[in-house]
C-alpha atoms as a PDB file:
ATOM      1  CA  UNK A   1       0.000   0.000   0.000  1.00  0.00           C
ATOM      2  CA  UNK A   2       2.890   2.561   1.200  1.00  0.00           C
ATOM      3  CA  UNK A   3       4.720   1.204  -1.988  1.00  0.00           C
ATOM      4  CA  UNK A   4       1.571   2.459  -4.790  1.00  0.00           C
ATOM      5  CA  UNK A   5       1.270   6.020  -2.730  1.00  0.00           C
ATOM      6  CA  UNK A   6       4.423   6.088  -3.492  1.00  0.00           C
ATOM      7  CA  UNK A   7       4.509   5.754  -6.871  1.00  0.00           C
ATOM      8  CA  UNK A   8       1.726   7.714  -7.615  1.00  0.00           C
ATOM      9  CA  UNK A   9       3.910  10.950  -5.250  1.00  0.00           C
ATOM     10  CA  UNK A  10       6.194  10.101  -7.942  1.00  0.00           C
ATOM     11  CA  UNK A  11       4.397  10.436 -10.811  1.00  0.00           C
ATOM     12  CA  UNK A  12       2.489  13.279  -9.558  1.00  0.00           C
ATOM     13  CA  UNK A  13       5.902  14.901  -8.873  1.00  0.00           C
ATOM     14  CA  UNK A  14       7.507  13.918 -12.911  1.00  0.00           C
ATOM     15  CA  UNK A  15       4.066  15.461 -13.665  1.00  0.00           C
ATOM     16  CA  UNK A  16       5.303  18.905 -11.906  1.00  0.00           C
ATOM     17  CA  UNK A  17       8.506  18.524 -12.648  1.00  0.00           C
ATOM     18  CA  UNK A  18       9.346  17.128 -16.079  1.00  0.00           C
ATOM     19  CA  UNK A  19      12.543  18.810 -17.126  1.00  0.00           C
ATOM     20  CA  UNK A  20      14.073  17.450 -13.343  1.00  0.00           C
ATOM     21  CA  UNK A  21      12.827  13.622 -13.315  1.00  0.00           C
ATOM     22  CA  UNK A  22      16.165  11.982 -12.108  1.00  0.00           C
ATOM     23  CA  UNK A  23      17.257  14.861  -9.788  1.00  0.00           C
ATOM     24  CA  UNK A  24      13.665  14.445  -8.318  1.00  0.00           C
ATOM     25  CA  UNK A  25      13.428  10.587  -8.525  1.00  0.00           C
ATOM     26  CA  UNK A  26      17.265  10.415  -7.514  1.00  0.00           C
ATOM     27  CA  UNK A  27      16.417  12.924  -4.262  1.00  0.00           C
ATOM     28  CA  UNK A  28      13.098  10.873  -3.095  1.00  0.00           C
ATOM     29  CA  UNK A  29      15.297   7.668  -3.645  1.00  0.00           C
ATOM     30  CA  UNK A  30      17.908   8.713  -1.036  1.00  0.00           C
ATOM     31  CA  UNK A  31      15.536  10.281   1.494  1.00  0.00           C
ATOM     32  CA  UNK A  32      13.622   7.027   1.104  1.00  0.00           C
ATOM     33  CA  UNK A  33      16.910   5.026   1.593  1.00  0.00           C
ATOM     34  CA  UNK A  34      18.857   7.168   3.783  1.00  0.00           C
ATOM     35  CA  UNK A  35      21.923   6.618   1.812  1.00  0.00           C
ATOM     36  CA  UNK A  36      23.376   9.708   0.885  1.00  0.00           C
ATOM     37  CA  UNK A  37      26.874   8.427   0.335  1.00  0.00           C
ATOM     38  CA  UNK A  38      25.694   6.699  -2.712  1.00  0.00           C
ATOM     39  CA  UNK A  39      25.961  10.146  -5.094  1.00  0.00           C
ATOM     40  CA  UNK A  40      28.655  11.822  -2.526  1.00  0.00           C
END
């Protein structure tokens, strides 16, 4: 259930936001995983 809200934030967000998909996707990816020392 927490996984399709999700994915629906998303797309809302791409919706919003088309010209910065992976800076958004990459962002909600690595508040959702906590790993920030995956891009640094």
């Amino acid at each position: 259930m927490g996984l399709m809200a999700s994915c629906v934030f998303v797309f809302y967000i791409l919706e919003f936001f088309d010209e910065d998909i992976t800076a958004i996707l990459h962002a909600l990816f690595t508040l959702r995983t906590g790993s920030r020392n995956y891009y640094a």
